[in-house]
C-alpha atoms as a PDB file:
ATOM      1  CA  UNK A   1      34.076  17.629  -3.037  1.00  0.00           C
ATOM      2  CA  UNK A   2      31.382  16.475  -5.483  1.00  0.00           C
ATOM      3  CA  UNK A   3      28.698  19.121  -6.542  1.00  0.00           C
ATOM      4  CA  UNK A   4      24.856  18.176  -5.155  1.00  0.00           C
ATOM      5  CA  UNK A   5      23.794  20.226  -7.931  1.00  0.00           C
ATOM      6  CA  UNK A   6      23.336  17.040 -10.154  1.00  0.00           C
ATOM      7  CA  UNK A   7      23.147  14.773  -7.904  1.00  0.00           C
ATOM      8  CA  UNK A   8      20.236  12.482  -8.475  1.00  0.00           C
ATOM      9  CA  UNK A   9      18.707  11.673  -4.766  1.00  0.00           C
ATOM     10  CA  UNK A  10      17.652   8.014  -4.055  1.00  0.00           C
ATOM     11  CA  UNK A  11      14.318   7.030  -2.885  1.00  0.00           C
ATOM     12  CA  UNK A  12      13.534   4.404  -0.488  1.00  0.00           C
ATOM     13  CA  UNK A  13      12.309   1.548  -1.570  1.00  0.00           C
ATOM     14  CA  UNK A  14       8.720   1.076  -1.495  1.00  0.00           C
ATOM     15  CA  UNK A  15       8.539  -2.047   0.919  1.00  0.00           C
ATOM     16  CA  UNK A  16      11.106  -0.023   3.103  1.00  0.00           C
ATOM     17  CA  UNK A  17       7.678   3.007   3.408  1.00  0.00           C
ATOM     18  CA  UNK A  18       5.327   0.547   3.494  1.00  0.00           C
ATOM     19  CA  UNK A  19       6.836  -1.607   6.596  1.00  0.00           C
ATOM     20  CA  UNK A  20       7.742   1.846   8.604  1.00  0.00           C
ATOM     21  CA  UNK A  21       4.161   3.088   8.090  1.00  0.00           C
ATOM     22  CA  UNK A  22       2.942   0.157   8.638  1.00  0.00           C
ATOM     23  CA  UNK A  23       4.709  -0.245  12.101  1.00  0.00           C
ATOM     24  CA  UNK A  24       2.562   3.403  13.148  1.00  0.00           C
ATOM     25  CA  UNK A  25      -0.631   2.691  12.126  1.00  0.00           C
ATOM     26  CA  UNK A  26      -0.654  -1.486  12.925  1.00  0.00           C
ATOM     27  CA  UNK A  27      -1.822  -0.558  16.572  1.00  0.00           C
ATOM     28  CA  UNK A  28      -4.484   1.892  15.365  1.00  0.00           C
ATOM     29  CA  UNK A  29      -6.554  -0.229  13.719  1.00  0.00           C
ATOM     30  CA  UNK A  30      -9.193  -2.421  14.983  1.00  0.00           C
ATOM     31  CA  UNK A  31      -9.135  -5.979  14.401  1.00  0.00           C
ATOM     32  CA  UNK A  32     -10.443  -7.586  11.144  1.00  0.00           C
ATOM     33  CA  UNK A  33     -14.339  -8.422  11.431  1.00  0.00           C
ATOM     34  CA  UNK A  34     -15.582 -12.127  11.332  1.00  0.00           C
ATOM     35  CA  UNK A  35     -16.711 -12.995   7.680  1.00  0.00           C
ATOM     36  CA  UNK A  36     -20.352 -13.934   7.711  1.00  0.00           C
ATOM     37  CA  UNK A  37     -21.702 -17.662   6.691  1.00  0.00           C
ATOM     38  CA  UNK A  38     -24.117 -16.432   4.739  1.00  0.00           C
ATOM     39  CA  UNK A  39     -23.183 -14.329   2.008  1.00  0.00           C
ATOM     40  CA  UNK A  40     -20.153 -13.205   2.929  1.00  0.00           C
ATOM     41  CA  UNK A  41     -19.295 -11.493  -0.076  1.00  0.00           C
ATOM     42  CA  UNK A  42     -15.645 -11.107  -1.257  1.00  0.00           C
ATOM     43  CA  UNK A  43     -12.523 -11.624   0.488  1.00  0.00           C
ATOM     44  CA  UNK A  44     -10.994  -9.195   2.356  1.00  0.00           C
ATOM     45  CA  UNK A  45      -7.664  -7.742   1.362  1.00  0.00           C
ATOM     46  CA  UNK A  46      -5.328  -8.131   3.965  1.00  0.00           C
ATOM     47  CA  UNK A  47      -4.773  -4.563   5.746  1.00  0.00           C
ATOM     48  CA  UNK A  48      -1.217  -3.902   4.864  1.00  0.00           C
ATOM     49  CA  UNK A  49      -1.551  -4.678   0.828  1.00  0.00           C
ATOM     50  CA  UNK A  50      -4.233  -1.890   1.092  1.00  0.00           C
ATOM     51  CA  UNK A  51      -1.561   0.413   2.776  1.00  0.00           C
ATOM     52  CA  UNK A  52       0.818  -0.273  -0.275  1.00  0.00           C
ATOM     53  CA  UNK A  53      -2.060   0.242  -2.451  1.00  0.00           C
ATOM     54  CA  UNK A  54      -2.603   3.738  -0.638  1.00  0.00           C
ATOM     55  CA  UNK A  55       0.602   4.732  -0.892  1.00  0.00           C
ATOM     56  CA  UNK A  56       1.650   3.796  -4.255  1.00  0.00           C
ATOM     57  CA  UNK A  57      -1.426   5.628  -5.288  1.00  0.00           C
ATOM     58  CA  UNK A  58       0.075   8.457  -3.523  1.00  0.00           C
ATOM     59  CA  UNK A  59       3.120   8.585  -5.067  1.00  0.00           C
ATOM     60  CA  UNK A  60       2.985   8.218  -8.244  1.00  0.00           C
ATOM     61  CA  UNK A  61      -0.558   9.994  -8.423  1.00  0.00           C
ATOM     62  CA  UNK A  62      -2.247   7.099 -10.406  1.00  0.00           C
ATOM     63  CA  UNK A  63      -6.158   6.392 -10.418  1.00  0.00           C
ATOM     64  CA  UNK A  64      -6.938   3.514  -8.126  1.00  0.00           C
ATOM     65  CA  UNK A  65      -8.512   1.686 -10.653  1.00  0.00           C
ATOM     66  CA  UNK A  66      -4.730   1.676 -12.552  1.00  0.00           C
ATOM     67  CA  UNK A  67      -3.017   0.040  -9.852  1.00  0.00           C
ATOM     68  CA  UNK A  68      -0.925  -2.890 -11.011  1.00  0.00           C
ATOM     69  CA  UNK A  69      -1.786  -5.735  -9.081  1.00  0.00           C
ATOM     70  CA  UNK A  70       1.662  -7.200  -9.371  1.00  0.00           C
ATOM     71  CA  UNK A  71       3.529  -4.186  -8.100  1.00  0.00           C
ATOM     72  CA  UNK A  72       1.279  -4.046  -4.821  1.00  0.00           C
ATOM     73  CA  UNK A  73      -0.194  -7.178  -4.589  1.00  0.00           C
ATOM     74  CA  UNK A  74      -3.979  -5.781  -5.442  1.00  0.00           C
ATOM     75  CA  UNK A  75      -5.601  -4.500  -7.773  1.00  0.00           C
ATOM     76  CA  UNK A  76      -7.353  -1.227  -7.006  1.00  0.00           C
ATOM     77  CA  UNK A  77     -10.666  -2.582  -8.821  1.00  0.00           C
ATOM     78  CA  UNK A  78     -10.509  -5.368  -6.370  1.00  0.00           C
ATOM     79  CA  UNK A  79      -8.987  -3.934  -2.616  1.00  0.00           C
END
């Protein structure tokens, strides 16, 4: 019987919390607001890149200005 004592526990993979989050809180949010013609400022960031943004900040406890935009798919400067 192998000892748990140094066992080294796997995490889930991000993508894995993102999607099962994502499938609790997709029918709480309201739908996405029409972009105005005239100045419509920037583009939104589509709502479940901001929940990986959320919770990578949230795990690994990094400002949201440091977010990598290639791990999440946004940069916190930008979402």
């Amino acid at each position: 019987m192998p000892s748990s004592a140094g066992a080294v526990r796997a995490e889930p993979a991000v993508e894995d919390d993102v999607e099962g989050l994502w499938e609790r809180a997709a029918p709480l949010l309201p739908p996405a607001p029409e972009r105005r013609r005239r100045w419509p400022g920037r583009l939104r960031v589509p709502d479940r890149t901001a929940l990986a943004g959320i919770t990578y900040v949230l795990r690994t406890g990094v400002a949201w200005r440091d977010v990598p935009a290639e791990t999440v798919g946004c940069s916190g400067v930008t979402a």
